[in-house]
Protein backbone atom coordinates (compact mmCIF):
# COMPACT_ATOMS: atom_id res chain seq x y z
CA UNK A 1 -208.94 93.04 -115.47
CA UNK A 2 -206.60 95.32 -113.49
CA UNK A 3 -209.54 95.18 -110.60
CA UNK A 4 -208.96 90.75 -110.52
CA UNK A 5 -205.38 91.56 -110.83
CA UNK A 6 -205.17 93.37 -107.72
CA UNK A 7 -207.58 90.97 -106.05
CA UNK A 8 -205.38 88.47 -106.59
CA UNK A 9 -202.20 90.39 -105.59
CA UNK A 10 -203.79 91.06 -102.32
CA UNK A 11 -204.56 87.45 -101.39
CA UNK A 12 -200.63 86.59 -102.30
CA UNK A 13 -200.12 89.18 -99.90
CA UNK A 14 -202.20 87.51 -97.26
CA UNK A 15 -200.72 84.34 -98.07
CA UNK A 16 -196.98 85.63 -97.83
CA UNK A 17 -198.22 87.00 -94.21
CA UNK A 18 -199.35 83.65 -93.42
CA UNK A 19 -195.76 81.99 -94.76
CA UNK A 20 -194.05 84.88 -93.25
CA UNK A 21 -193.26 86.35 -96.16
CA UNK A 22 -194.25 90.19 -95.28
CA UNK A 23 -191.98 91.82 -97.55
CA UNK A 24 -193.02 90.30 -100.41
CA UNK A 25 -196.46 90.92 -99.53
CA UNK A 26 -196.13 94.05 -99.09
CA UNK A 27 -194.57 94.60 -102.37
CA UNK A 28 -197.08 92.65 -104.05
CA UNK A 29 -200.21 94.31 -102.64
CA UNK A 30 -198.33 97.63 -103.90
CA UNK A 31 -197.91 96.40 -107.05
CA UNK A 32 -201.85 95.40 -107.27
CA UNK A 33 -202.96 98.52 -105.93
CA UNK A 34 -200.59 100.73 -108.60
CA UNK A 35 -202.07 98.36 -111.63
CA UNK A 36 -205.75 99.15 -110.05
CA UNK A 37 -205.41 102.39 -110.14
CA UNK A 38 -203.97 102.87 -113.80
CA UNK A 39 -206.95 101.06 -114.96
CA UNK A 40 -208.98 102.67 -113.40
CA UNK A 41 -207.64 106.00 -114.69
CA UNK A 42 -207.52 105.17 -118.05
CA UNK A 43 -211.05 103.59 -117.64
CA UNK A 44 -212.24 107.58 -116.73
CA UNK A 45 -210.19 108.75 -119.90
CA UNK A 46 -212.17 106.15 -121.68
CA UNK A 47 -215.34 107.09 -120.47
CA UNK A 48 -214.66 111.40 -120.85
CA UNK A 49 -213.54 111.02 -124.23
CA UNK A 50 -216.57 109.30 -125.38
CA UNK A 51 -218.65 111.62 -123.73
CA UNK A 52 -216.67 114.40 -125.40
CA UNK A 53 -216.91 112.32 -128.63
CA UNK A 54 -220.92 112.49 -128.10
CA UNK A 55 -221.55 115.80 -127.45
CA UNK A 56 -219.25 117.17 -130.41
CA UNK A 57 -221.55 114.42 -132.37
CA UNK A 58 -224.30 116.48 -131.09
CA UNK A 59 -223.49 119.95 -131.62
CA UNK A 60 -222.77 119.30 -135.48
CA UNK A 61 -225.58 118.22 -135.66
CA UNK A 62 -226.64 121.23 -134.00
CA UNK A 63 -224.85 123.32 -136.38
CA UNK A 64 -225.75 121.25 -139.30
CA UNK A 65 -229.66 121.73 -138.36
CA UNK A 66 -229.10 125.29 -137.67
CA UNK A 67 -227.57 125.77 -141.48
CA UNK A 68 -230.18 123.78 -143.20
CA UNK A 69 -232.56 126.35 -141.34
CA UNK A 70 -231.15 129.49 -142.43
CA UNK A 71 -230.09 128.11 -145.90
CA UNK A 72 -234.20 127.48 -146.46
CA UNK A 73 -235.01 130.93 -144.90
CA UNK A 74 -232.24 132.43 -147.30
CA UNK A 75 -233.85 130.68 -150.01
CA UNK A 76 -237.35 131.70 -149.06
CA UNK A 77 -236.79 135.15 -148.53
CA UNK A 78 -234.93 134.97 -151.93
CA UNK A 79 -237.86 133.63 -154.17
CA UNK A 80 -240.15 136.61 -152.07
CA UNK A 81 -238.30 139.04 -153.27
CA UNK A 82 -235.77 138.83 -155.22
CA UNK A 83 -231.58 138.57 -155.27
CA UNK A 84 -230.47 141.76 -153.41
CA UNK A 85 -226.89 142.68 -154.10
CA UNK A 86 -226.70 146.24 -152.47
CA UNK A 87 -224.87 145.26 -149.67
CA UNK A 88 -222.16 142.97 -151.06
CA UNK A 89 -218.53 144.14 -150.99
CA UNK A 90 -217.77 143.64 -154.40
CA UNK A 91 -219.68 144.90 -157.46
CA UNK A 92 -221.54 141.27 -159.23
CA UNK A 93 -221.69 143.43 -162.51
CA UNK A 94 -218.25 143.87 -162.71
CA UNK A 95 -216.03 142.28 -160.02
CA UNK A 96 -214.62 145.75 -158.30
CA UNK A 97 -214.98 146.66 -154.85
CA UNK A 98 -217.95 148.99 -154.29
CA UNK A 99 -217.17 152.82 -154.07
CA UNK A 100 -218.72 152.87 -150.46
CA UNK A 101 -215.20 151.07 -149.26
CA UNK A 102 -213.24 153.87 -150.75
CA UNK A 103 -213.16 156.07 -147.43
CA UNK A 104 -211.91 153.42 -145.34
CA UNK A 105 -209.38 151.76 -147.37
CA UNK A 106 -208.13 154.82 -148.38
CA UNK A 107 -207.69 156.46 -145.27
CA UNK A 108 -205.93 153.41 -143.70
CA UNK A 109 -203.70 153.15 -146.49
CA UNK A 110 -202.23 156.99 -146.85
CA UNK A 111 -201.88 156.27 -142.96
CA UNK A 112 -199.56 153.84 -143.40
CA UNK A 113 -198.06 155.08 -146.21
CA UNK A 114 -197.59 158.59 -144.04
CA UNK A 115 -195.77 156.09 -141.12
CA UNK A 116 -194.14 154.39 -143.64
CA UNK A 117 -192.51 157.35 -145.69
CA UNK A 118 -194.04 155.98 -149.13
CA UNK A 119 -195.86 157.27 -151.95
CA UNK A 120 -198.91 156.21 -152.53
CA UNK A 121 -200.70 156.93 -156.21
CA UNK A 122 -205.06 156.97 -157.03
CA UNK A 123 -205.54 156.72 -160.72
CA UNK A 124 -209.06 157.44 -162.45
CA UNK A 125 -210.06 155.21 -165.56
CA UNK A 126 -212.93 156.38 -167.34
CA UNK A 127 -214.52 154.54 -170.55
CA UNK A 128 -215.12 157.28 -172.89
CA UNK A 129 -218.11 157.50 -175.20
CA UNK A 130 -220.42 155.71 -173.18
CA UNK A 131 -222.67 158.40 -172.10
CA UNK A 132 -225.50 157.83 -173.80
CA UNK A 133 -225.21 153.77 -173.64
CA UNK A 134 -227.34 151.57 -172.03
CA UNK A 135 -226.38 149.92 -168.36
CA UNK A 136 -225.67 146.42 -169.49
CA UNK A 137 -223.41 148.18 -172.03
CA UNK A 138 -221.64 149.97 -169.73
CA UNK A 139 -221.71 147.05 -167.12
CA UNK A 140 -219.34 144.97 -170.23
CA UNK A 141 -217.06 147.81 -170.71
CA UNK A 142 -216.38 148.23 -167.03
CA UNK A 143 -216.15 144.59 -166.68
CA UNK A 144 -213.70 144.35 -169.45
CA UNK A 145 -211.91 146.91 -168.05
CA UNK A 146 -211.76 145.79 -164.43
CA UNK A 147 -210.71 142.68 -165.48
CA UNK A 148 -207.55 143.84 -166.86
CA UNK A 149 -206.80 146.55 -164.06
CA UNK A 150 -206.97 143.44 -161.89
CA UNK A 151 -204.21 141.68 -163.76
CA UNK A 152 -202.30 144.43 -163.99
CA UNK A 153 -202.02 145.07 -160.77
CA UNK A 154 -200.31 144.33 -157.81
CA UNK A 155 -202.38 141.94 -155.25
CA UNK A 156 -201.74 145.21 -152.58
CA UNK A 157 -203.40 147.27 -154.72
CA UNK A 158 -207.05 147.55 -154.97
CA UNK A 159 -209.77 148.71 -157.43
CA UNK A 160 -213.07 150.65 -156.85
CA UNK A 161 -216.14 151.18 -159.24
CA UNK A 162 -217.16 155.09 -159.19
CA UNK A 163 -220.59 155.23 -161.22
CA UNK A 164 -221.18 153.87 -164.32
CA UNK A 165 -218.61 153.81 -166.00
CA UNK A 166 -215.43 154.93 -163.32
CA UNK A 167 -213.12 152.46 -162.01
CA UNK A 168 -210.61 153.76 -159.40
CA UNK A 169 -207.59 152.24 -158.38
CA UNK A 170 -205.34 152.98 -155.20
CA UNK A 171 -201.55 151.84 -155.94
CA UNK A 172 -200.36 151.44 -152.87
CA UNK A 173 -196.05 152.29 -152.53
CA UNK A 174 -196.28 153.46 -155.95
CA UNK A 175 -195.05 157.37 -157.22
CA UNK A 176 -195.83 159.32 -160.05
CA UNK A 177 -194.04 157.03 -162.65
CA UNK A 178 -195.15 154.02 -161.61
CA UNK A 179 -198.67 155.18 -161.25
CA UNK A 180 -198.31 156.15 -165.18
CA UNK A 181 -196.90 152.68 -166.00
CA UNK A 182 -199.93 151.29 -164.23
CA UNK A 183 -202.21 153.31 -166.24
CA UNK A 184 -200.62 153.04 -169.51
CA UNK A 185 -200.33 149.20 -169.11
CA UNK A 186 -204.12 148.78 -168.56
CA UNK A 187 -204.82 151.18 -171.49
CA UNK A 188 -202.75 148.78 -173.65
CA UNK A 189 -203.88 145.74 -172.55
CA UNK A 190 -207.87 146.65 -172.75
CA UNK A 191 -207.10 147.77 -176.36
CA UNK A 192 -205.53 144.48 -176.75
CA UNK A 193 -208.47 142.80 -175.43
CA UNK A 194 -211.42 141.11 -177.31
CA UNK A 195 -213.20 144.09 -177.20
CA UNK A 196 -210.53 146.40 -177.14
CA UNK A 197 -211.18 147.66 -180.75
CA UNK A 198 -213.70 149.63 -179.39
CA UNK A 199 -212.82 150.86 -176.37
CA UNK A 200 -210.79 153.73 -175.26
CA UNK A 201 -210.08 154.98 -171.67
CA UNK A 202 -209.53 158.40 -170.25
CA UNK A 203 -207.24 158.22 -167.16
CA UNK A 204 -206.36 160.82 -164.80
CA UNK A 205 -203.40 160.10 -161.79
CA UNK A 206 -202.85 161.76 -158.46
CA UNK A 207 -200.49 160.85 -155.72
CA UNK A 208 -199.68 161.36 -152.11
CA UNK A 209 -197.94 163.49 -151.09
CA UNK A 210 -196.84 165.49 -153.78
CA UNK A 211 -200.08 166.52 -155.15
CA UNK A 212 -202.29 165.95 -151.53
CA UNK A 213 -201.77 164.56 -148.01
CA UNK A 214 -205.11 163.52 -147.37
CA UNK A 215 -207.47 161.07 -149.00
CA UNK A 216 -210.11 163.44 -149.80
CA UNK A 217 -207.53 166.13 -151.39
CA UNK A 218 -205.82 162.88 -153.26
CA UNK A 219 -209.24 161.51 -154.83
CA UNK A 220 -210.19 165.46 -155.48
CA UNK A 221 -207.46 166.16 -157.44
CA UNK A 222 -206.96 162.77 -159.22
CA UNK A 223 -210.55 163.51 -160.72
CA UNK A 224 -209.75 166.90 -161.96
CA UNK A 225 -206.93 165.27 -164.20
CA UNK A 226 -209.36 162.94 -165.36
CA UNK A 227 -211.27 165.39 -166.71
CA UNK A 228 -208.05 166.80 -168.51
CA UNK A 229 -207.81 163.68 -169.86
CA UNK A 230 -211.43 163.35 -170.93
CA UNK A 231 -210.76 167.01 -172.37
CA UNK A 232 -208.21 165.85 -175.01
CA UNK A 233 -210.86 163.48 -176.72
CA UNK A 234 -212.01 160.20 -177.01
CA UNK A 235 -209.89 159.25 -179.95
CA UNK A 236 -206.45 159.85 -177.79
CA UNK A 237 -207.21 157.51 -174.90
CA UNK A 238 -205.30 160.21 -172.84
CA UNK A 239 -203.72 159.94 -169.51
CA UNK A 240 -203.22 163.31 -167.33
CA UNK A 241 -201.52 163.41 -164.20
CA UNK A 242 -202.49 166.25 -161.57
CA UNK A 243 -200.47 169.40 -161.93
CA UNK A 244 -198.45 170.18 -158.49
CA UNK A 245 -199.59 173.35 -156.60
CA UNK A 246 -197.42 176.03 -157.47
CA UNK A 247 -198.51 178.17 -154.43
């Protein structure tokens, strides 16, 4: 359309020459050149979006191929041999991050808490009497127990699973008391649970930087009140913080 419109603009042009009318011409072959060339423009916009259009067409279908592929290679490799869970970042038994984590987190969070100027508080909860109990036993107290940790605690916070029956929990800007309010609340709240009549927890608390400054020290000592705790008994559901160095 644009291209007949300048064709026909040009031959008004020709004709205004003939009239001698070569202003007008002029102007009119300008016009019909200007409208060419917009269409023409927008005919190449056109023309590269659809091509674009295409080959994002084609790559999802790509990608969508690609998926189906590895989703039936997943699946094979699943029926072969079995669900693996080893490497997954949070415990499927129990819904706590795997102890293996532990290092990292830890170490980047007493490094910002050491920039920072802030406390930070690792607290040891231990299900007592389940030594001799089977695994899927154990697996329902710690779940029971994680879940409640969980709501307890702040979404900064985070919660590790130490053995069988250990769940550790890093309270991040958080001192001695509030570390104990922490612990007491999810002692209270597990007993309040469905199972909580028979369930007790053993709890031991350490906290940077008044009992350690670094996260090896902090975990270290955190378990040695936890087995002060455990030392008290199972029918006191005891909490123990770490005693301060007096040297």
């Amino acid at each position: 359309m644009c291209a007949g419109c300048a064709i026909a603009a040009l031959a008004a042009g020709i004709a205004a020459v003939v009239l001698d009318e070569s202003v007008l011409a002029l102007v009119a072959t300008a016009l019909a050149v200007t409208v060419a060339a917009v269409g023409v423009w927008l005919d190449l916009r056109r023309t590269r979006a659809e091509q674009s259009l295409l080959e994002a067409r084609a790559q999802t279908r790509g990608l969508r191929r690609q998926l189906h592929a590895l989703e039936a290679q997943q699946a094979e490799q699943t029926a072969e041999t079995g669900t693996s869970t080893d490497e997954w970042e949070i415990d499927p038994a129990t819904g706590l991050i795997r102890e293996q984590h532990l290092p990292v987190v830890l170490m980047q969070v007493i490094a910002t808490a050491r920039r920072n100027v802030q406390p930070v508080s690792v607290v040891f909860w231990e299900v007592d009497g389940l030594d001799d109990a089977a695994a899927t036993a154990r697996d329902q107290a710690l779940t029971a127990l994680a879940a409640v940790a969980w709501r307890t605690m702040r979404e900064s916070d985070a919660v590790f699973r130490l053995g069988p029956d250990v769940a550790l929990g890093v309270l991040v800007d958080t001192a001695e008391s509030g570390a104990l309010i922490v612990a007491d609340r999810v002692r209270t709240s597990l007993r309040a649970s469905p199972i909580g009549d028979s369930l007790t927890v053993s709890a031991g608390i350490a906290c940077y930087p008044s009992h350690a400054l670094d996260p090896v020290e902090l975990v270290s000592r955190a378990a040695r009140a936890l087995e002060a705790a455990r030392a008290e008994g199972h029918a006191r559901d005891y909490v123990a913080i770490a005693a301060h160095d007096t040297t």
